[in-house]
C-alpha atoms as a PDB file:
ATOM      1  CA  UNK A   1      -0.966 -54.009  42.288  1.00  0.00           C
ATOM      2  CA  UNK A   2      -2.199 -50.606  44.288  1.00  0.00           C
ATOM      3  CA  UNK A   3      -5.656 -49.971  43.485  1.00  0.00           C
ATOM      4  CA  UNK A   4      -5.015 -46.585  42.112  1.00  0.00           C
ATOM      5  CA  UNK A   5      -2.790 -48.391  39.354  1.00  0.00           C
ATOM      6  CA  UNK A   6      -6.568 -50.100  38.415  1.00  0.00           C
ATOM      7  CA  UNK A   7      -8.449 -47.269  38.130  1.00  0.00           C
ATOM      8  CA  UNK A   8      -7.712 -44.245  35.580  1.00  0.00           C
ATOM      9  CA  UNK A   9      -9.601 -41.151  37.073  1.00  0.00           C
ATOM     10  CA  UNK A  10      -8.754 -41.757  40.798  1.00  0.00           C
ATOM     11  CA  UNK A  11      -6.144 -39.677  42.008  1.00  0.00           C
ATOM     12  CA  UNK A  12      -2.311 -41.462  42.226  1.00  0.00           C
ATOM     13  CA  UNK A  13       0.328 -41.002  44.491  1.00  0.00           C
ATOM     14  CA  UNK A  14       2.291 -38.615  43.457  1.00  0.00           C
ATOM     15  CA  UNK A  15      -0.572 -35.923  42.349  1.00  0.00           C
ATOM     16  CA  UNK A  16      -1.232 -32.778  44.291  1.00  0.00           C
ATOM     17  CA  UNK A  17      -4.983 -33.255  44.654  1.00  0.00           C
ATOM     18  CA  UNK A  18      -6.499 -34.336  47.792  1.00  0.00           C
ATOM     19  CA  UNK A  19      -9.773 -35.189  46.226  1.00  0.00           C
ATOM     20  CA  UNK A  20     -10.183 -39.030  44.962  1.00  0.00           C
ATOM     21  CA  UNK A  21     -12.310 -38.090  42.593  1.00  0.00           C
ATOM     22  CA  UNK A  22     -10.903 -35.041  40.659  1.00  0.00           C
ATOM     23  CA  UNK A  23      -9.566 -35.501  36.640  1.00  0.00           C
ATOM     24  CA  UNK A  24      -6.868 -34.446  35.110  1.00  0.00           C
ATOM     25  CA  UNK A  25      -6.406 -31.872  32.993  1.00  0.00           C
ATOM     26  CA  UNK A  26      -6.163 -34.537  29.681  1.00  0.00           C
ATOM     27  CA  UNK A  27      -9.298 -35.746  30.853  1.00  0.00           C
ATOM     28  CA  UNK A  28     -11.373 -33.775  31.381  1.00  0.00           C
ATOM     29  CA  UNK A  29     -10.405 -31.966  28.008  1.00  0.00           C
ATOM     30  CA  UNK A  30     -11.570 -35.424  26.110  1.00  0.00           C
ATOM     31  CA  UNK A  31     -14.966 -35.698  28.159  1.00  0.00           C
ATOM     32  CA  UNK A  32     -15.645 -32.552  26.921  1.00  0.00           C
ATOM     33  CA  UNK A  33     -14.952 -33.498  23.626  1.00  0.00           C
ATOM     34  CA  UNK A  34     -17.135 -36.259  23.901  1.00  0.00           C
ATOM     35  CA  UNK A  35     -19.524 -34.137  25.198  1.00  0.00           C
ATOM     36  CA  UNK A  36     -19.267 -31.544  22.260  1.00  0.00           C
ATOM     37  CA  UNK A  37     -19.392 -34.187  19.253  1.00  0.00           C
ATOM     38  CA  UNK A  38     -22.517 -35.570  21.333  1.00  0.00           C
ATOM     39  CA  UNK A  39     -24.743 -32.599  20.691  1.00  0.00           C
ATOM     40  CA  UNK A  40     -23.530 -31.718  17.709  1.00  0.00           C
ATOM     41  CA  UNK A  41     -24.723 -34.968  16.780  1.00  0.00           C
ATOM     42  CA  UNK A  42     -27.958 -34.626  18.258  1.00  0.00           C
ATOM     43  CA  UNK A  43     -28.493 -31.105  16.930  1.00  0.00           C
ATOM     44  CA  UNK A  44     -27.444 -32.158  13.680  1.00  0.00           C
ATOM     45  CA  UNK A  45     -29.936 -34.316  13.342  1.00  0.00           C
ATOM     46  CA  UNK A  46     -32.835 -32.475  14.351  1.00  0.00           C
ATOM     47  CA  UNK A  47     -31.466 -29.231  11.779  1.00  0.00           C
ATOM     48  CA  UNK A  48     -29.738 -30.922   8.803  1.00  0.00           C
ATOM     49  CA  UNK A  49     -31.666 -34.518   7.778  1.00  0.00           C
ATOM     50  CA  UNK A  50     -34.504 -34.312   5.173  1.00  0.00           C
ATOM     51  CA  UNK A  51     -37.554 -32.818   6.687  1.00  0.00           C
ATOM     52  CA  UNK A  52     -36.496 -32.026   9.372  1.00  0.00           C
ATOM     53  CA  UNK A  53     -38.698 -28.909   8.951  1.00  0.00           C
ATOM     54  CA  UNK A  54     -42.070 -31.649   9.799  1.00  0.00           C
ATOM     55  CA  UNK A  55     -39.765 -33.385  12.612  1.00  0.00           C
ATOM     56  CA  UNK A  56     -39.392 -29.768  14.020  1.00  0.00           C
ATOM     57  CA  UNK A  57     -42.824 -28.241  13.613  1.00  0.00           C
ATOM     58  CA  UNK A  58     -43.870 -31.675  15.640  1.00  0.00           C
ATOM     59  CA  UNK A  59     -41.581 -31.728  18.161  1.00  0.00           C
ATOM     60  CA  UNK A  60     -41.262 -27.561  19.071  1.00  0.00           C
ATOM     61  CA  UNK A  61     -44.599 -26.248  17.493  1.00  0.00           C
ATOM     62  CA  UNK A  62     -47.787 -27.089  17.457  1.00  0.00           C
ATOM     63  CA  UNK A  63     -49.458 -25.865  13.759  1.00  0.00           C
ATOM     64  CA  UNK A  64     -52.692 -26.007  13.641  1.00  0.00           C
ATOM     65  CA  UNK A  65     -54.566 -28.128  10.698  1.00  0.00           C
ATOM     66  CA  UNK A  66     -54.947 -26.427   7.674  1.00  0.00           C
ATOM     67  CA  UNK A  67     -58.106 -25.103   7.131  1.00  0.00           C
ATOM     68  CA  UNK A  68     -60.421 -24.305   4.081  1.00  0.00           C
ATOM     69  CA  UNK A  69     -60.597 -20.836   2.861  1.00  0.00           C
ATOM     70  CA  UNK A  70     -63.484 -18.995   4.686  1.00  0.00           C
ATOM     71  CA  UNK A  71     -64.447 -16.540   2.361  1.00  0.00           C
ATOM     72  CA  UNK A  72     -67.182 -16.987  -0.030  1.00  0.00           C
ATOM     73  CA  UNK A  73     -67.103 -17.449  -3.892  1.00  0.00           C
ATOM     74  CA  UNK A  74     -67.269 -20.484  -6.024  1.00  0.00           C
ATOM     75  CA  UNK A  75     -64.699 -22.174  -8.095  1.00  0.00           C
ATOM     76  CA  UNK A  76     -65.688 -19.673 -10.928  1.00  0.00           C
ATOM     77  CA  UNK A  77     -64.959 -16.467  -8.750  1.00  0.00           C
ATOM     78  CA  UNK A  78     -61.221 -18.463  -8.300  1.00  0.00           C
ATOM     79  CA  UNK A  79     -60.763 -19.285 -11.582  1.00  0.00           C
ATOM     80  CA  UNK A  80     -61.164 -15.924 -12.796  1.00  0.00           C
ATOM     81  CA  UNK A  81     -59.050 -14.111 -10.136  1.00  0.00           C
ATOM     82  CA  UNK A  82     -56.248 -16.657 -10.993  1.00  0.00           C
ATOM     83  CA  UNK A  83     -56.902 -15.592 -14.832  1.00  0.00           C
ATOM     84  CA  UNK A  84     -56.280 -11.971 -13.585  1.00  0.00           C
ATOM     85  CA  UNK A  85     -52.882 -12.634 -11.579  1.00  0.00           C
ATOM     86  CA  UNK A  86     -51.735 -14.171 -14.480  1.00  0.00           C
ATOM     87  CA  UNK A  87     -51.992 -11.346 -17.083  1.00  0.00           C
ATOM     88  CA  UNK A  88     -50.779  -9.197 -14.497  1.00  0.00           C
ATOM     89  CA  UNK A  89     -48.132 -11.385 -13.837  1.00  0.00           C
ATOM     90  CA  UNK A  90     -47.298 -11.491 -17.586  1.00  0.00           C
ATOM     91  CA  UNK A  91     -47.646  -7.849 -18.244  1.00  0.00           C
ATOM     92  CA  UNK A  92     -44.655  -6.918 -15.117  1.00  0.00           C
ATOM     93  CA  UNK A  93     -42.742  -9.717 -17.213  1.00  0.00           C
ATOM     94  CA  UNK A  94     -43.209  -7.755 -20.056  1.00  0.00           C
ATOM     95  CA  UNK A  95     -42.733  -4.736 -18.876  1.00  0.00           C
ATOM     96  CA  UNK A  96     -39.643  -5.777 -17.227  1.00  0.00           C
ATOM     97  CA  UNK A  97     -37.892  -7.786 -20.194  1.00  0.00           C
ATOM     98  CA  UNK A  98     -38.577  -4.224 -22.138  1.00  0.00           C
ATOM     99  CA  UNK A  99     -36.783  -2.253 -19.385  1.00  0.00           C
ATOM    100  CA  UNK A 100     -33.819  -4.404 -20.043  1.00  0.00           C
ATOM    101  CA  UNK A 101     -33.434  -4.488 -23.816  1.00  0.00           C
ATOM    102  CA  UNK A 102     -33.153  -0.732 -23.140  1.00  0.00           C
ATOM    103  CA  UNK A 103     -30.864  -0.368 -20.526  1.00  0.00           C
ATOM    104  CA  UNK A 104     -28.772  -2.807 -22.557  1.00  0.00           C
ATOM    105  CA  UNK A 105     -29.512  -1.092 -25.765  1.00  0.00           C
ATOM    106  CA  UNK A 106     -28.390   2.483 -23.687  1.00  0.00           C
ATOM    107  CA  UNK A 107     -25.231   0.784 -22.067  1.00  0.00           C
ATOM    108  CA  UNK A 108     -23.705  -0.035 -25.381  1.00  0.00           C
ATOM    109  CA  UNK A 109     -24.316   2.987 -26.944  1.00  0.00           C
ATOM    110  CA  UNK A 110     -21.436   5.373 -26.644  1.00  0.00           C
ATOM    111  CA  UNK A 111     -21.354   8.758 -24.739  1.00  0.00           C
ATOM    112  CA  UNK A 112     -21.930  10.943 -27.631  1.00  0.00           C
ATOM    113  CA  UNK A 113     -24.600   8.603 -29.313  1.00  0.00           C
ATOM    114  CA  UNK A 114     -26.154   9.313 -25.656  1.00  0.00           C
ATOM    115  CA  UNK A 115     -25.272  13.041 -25.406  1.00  0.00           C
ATOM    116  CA  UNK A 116     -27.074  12.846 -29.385  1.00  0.00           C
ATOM    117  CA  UNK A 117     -30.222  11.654 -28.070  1.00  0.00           C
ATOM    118  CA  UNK A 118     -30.566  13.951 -24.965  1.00  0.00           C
ATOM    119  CA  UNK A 119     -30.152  16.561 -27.208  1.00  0.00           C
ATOM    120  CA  UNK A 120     -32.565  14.900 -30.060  1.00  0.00           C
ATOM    121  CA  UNK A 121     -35.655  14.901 -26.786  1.00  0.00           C
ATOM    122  CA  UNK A 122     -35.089  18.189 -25.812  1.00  0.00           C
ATOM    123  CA  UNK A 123     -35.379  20.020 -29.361  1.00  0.00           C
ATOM    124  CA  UNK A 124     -38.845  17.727 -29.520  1.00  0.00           C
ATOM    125  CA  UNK A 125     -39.611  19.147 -26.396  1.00  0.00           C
ATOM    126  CA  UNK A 126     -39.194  22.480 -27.416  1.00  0.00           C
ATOM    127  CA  UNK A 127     -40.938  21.550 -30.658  1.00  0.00           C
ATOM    128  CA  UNK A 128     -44.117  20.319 -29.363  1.00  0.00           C
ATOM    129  CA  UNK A 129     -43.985  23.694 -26.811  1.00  0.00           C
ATOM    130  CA  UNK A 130     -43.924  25.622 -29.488  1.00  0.00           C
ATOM    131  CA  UNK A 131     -46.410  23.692 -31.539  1.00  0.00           C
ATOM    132  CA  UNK A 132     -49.089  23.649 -28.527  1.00  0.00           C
ATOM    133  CA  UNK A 133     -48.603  27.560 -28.364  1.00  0.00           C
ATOM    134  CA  UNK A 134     -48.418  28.390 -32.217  1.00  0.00           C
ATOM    135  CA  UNK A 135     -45.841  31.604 -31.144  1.00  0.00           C
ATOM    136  CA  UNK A 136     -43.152  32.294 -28.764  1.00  0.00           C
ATOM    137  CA  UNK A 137     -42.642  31.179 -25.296  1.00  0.00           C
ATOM    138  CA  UNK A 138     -44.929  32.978 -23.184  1.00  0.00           C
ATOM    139  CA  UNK A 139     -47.349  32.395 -25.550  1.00  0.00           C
ATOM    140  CA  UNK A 140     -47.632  28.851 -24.284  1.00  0.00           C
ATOM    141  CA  UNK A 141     -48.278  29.743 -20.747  1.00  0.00           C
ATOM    142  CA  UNK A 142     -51.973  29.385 -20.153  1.00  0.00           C
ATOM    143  CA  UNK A 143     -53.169  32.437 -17.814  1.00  0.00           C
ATOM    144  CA  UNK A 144     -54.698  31.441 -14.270  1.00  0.00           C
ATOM    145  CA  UNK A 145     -55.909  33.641 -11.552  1.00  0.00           C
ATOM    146  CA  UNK A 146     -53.456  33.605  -8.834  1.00  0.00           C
ATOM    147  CA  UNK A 147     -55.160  33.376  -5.285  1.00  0.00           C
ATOM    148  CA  UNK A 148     -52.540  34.784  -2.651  1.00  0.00           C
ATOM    149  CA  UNK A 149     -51.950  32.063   0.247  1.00  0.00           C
ATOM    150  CA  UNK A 150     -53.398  33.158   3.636  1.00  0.00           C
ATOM    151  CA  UNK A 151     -51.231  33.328   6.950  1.00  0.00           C
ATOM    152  CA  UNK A 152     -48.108  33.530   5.127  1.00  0.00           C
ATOM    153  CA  UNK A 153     -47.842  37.597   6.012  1.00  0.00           C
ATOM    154  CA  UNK A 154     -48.991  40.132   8.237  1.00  0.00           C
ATOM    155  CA  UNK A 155     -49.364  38.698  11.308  1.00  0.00           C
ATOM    156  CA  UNK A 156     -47.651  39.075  14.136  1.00  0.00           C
ATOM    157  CA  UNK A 157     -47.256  36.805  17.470  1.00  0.00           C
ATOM    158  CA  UNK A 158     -48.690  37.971  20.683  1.00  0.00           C
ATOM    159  CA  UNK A 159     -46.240  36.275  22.751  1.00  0.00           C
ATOM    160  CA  UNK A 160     -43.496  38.867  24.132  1.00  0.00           C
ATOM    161  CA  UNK A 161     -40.853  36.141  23.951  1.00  0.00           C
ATOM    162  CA  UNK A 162     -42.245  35.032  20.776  1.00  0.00           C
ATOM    163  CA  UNK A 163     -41.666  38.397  18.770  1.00  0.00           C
ATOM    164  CA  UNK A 164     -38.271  39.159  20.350  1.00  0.00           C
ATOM    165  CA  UNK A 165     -37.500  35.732  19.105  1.00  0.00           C
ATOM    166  CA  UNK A 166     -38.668  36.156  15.711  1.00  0.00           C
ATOM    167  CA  UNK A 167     -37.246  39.808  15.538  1.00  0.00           C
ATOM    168  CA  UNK A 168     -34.109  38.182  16.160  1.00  0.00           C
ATOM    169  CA  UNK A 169     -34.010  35.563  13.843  1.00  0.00           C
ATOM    170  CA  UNK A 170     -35.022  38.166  11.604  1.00  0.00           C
ATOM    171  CA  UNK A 171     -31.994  40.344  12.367  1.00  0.00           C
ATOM    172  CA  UNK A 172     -29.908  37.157  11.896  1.00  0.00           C
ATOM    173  CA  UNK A 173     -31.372  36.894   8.142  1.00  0.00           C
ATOM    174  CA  UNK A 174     -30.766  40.478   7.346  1.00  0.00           C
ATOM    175  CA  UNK A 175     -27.197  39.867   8.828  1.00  0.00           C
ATOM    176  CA  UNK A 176     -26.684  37.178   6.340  1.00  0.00           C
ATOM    177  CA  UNK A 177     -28.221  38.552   3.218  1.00  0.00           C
ATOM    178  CA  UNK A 178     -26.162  41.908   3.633  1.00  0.00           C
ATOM    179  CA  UNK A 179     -23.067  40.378   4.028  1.00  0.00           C
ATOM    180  CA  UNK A 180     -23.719  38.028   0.537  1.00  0.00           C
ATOM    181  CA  UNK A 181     -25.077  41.176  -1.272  1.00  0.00           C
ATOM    182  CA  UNK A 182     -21.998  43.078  -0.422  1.00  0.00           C
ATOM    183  CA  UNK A 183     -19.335  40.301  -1.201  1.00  0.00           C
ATOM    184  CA  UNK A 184     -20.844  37.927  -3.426  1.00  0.00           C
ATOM    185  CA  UNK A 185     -23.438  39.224  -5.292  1.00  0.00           C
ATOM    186  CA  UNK A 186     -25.068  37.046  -7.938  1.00  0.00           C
ATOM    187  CA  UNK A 187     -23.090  33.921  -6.923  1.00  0.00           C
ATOM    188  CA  UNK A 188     -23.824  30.779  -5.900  1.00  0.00           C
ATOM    189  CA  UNK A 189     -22.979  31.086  -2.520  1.00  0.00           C
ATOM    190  CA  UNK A 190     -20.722  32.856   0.063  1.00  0.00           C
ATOM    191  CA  UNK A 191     -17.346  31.949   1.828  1.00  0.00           C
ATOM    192  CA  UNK A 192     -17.797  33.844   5.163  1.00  0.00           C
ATOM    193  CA  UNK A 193     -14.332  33.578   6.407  1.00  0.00           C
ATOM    194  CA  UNK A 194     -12.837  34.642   3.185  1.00  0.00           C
ATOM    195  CA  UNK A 195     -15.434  36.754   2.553  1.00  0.00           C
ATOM    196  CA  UNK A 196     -15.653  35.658  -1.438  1.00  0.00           C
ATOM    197  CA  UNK A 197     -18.296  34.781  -3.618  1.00  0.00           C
ATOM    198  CA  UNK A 198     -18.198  30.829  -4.724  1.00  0.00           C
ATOM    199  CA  UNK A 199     -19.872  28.811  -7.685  1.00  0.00           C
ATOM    200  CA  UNK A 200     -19.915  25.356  -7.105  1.00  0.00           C
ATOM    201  CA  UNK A 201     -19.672  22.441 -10.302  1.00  0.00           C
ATOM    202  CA  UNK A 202     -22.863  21.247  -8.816  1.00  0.00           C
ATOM    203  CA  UNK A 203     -24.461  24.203 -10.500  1.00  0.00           C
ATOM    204  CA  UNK A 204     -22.244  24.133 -13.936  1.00  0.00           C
ATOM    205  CA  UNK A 205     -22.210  28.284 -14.566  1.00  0.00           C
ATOM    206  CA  UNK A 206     -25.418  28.855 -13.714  1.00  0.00           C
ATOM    207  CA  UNK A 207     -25.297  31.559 -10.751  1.00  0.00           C
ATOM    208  CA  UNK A 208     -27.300  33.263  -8.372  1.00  0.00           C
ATOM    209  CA  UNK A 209     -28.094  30.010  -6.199  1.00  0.00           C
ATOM    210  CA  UNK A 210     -28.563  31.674  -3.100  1.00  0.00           C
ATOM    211  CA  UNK A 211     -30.856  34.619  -4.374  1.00  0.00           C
ATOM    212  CA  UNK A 212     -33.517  31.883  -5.781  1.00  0.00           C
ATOM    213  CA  UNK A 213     -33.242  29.774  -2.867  1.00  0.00           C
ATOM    214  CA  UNK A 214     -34.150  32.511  -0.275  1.00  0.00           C
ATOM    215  CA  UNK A 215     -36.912  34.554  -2.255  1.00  0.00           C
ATOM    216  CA  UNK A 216     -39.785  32.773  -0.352  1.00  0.00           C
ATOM    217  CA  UNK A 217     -38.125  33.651   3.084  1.00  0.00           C
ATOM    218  CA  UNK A 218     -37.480  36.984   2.402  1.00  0.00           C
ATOM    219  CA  UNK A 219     -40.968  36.833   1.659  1.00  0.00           C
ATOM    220  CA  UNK A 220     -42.184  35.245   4.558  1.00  0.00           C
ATOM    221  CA  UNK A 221     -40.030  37.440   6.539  1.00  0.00           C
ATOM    222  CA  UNK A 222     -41.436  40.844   5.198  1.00  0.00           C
ATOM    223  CA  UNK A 223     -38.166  41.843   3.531  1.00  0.00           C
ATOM    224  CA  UNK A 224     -39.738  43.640   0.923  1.00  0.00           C
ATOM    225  CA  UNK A 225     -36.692  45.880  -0.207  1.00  0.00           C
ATOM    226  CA  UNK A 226     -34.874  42.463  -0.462  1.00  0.00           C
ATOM    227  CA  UNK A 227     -37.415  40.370  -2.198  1.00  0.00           C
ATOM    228  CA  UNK A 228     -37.135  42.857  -5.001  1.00  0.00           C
ATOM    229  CA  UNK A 229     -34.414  43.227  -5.636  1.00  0.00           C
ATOM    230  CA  UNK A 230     -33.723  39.564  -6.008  1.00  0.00           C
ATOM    231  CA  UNK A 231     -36.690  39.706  -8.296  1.00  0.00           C
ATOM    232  CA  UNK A 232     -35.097  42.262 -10.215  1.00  0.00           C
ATOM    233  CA  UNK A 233     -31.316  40.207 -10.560  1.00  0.00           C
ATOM    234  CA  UNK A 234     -34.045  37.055 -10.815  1.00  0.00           C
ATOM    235  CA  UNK A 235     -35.624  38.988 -14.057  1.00  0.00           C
ATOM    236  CA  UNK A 236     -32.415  40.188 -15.058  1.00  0.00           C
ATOM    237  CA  UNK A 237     -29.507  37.690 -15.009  1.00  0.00           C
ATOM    238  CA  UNK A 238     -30.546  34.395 -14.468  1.00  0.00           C
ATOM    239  CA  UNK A 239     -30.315  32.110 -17.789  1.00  0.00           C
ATOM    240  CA  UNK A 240     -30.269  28.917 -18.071  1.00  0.00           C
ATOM    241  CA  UNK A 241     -29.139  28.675 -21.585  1.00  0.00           C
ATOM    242  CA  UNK A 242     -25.691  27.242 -21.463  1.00  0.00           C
ATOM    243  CA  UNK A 243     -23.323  24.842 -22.529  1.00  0.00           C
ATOM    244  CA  UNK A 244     -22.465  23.097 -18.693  1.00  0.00           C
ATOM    245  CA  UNK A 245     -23.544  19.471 -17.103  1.00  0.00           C
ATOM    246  CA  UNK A 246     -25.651  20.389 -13.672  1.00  0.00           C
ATOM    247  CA  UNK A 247     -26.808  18.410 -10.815  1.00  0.00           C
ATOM    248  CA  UNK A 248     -30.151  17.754 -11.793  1.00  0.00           C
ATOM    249  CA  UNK A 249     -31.210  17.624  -7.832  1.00  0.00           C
ATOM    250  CA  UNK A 250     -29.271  20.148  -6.952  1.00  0.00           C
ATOM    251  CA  UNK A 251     -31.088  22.486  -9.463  1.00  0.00           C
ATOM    252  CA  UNK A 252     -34.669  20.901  -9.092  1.00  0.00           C
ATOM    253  CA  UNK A 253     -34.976  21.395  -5.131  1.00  0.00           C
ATOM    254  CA  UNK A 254     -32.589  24.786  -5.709  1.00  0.00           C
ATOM    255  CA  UNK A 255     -33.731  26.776  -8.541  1.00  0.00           C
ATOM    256  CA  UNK A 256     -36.873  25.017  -9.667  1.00  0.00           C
ATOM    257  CA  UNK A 257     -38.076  24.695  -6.045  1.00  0.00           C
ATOM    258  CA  UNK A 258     -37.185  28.632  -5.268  1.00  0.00           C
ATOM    259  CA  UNK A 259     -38.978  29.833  -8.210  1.00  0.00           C
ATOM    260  CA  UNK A 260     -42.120  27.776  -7.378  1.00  0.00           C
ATOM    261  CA  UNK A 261     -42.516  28.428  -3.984  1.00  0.00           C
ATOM    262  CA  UNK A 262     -41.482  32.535  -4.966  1.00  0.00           C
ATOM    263  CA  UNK A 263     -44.570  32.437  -7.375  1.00  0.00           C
ATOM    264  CA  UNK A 264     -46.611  31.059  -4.980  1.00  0.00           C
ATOM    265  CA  UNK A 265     -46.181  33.500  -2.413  1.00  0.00           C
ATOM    266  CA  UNK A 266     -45.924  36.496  -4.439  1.00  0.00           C
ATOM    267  CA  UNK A 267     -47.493  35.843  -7.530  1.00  0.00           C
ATOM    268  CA  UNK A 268     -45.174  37.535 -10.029  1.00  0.00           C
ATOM    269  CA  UNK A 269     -45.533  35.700 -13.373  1.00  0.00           C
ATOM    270  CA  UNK A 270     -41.052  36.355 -13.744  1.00  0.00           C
ATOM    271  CA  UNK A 271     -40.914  32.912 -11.251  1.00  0.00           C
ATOM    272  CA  UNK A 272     -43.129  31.308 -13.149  1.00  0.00           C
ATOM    273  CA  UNK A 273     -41.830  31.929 -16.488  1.00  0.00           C
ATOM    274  CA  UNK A 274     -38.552  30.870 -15.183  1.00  0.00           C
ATOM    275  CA  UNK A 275     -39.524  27.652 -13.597  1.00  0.00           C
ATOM    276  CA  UNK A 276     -41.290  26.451 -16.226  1.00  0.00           C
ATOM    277  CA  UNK A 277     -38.330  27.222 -18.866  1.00  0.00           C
ATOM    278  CA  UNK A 278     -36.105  25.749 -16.525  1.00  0.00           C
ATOM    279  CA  UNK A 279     -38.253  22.321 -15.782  1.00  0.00           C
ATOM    280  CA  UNK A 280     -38.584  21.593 -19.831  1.00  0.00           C
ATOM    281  CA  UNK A 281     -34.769  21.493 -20.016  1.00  0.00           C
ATOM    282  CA  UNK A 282     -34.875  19.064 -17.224  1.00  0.00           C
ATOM    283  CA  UNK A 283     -37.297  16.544 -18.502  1.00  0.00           C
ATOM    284  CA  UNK A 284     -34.758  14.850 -20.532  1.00  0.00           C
ATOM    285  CA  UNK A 285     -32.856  13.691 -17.658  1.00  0.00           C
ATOM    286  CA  UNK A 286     -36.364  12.044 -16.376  1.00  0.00           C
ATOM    287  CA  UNK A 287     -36.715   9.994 -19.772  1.00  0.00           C
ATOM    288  CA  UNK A 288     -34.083   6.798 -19.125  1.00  0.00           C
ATOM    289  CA  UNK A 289     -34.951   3.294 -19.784  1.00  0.00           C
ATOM    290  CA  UNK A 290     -35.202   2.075 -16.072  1.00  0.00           C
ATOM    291  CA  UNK A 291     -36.960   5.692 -15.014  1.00  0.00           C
ATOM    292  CA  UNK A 292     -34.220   6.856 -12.784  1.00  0.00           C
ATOM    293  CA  UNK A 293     -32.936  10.523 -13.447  1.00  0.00           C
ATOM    294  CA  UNK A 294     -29.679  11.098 -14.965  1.00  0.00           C
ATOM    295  CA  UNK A 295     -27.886  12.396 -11.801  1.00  0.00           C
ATOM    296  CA  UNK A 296     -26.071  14.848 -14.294  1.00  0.00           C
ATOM    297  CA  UNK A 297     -27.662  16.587 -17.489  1.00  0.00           C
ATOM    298  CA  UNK A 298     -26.191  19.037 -19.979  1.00  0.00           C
ATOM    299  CA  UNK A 299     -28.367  22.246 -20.322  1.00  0.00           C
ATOM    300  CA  UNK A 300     -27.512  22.997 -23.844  1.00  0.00           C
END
């Protein structure tokens, strides 16, 4: 019998190869096999027995002993920290099993039981103004001396390229606010290529969006004439009594915001007045069992 008959990886007569020693293409697909399940079975070991965790921290790390806690106190000092962490521990529990019962209680109540008790905190929010201030509204407003901000007027840059760049930005703004005064007055916004006034839901019907949101840069900017007369449509037009579900973001950082920072920098007691009539029909929406906001909230 020929010797390559005897042996199963040397290379027969009628192969190609010139090399004795080369494999097939069987066999060297089943040595790798072999291969494959041998690691796996190694690995496997090492990752998936019990405690393996000690056999690794052994083997690829070396942990130091553990060691006794350095700091000073006596078993008295732990005892009564560990007394501590537990009532705190037991008061989030608390705390958080209350928060629950709510949300569940608020879940299965139906939209108009909820719509009822929006309604039912802001007439006791209105109550207890009116309580506090014995008369109308402005009658709870307790007076302060307003202190104008420095540096935000009257100053101008002494940089060449500094002024033409702010004169120009400023010509931009007057660009922009002539173009909404003439073709969207008192709306919440302006389409510029069709040149219309818009009012988005996000606002329900209150209007006049833009004018609150720009009074502290026409401010800033020294547009006077401007400034007053969006204090005028300000004073004027803008109500928030109404019978519409706004974003209550939207409105906070829009209207709220304006009229804040507008007060700030001017000091007319209008933005004022306003915010603060607009922020107590917001508060609802901040009283909810897990003390998120409502995203939406009906003004009414």
């Amino acid at each position: 019998m020929p010797v390559a008959t005897l042996l199963p990886f040397t290379a027969t007569p009628n192969r190609k190869s010139v090399s004795p020693t080369s494999f097939r293409l069987t066999e060297k697909f089943i040595l790798l096999l072999v291969f494959s399940a041998f690691i796996t079975l190694c690995f496997g070991a090492i990752f998936f027995l019990p405690d393996s965790s000690k056999l690794l921290s052994g083997v690829f790390f070396r942990s130091a002993p553990a060691e006794s806690d350095p700091r000073p106190g006596t078993d008295g000092d732990f005892a009564g920290a560990t007394g501590r962490d537990e009532k705190i521990l037991a008061k989030i529990r608390k705390d958080h099993e209350k928060a629950l019962l709510e949300a569940k209680d608020t879940l299965q109540k139906r939209a108009e039981e909820i719509k009822q008790d929006i309604k039912s905190e802001k007439e006791k929010v209105a109550r207890d103004g009116q309580g506090r201030g014995g008369g109308g509204k402005d009658d709870t407003l307790p007076e302060i001396e307003y202190v104008r901000p420095p540096g935000a007027t009257g100053h101008e840059p002494s940089d060449p390229d500094t002024k033409e760049k702010r004169a120009k930005i400023k010509e931009m703004m007057q660009f922009a606010w002539d173009n909404y005064k003439r073709y969207a007055w008192g709306s919440n916004e302006l389409r510029p290529v069709s040149k219309q006034g818009h009012s988005s839901n996000l606002f329900g019907s209150l209007k006049g969006a833009t004018i609150v949101d720009a009074l502290d840069t026409l401010y800033i900017m020294e547009m006077y004439d401007e400034f007053e007369a969006a204090t005028e449509w300000a004073e004027k037009n803008l109500d928030f009594n109404m019978n519409a579900e706004i974003s209550v973001f939207e409105v906070n950082i829009r209207f709220v915001g304006g009229l804040l920072s507008a007060y700030y920098l001017s000091g007319k007691e209008v933005f004022r007045r306003k915010a603060i009539e607009l922020g107590e029909k917001l508060l609802p929406a901040f009283k909810t069992p897990t003390g998120i906001p409502w995203a939406l909230l009906n003004l009414k």
